[in-house]
C-alpha atoms as a PDB file:
ATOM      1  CA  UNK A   1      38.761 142.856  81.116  1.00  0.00           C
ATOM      2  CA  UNK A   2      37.499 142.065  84.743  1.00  0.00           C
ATOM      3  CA  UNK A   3      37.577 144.908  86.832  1.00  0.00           C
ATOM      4  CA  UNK A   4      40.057 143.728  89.828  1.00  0.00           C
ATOM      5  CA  UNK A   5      39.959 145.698  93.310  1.00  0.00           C
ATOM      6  CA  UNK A   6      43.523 145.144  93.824  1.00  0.00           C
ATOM      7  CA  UNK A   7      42.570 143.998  97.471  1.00  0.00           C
ATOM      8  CA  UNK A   8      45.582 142.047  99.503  1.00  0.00           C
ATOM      9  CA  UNK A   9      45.948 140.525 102.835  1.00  0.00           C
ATOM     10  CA  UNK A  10      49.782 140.692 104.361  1.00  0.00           C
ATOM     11  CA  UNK A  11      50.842 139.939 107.755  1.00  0.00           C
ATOM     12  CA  UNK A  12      54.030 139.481 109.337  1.00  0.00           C
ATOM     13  CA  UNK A  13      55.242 138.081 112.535  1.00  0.00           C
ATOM     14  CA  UNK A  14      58.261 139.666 114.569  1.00  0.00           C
ATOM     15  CA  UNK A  15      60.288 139.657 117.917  1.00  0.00           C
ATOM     16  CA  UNK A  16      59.989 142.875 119.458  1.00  0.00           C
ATOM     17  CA  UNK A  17      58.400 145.853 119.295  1.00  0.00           C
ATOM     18  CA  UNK A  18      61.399 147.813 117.120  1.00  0.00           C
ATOM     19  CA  UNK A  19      61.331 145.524 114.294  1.00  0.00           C
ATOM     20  CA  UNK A  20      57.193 145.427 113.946  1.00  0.00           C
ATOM     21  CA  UNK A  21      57.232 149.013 113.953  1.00  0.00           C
ATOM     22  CA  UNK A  22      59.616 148.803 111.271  1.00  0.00           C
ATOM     23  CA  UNK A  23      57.581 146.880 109.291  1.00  0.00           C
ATOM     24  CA  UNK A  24      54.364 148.755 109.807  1.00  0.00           C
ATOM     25  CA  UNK A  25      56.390 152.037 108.567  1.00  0.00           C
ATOM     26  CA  UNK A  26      57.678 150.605 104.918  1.00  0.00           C
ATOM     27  CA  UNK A  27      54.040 149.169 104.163  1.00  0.00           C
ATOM     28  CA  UNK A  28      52.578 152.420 105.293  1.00  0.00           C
ATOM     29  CA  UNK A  29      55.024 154.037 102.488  1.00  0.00           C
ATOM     30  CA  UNK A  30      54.597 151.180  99.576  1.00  0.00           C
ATOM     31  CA  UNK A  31      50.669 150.972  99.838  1.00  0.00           C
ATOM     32  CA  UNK A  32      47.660 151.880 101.444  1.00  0.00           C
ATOM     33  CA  UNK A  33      47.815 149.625 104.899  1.00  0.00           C
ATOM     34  CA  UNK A  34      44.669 149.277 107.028  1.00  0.00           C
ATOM     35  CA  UNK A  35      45.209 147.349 110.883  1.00  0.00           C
ATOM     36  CA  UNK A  36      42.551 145.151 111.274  1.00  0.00           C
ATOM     37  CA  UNK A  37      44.347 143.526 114.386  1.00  0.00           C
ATOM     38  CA  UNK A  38      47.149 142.321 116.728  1.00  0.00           C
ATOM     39  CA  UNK A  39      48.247 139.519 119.533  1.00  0.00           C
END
């Protein structure tokens, strides 16, 4: 069996700064979440 990193790329888009925070918090808790940027 091939060894897989189990490497994903996510992004989401939002309206306001409440609901990105949100968002941020439940990946934080489901996964290991690294920021690699932001508009």
């Amino acid at each position: 069996m091939a060894n897989v990193s189990g490497i994903a790329l996510g992004m989401i888009e939002t309206r306001g700064l409440v609901p990105a925070i949100e968002a941020a918090d439940a990946m934080t808790k489901a996964a290991e979440v690294r920021l690699v940027g932001r508009q």
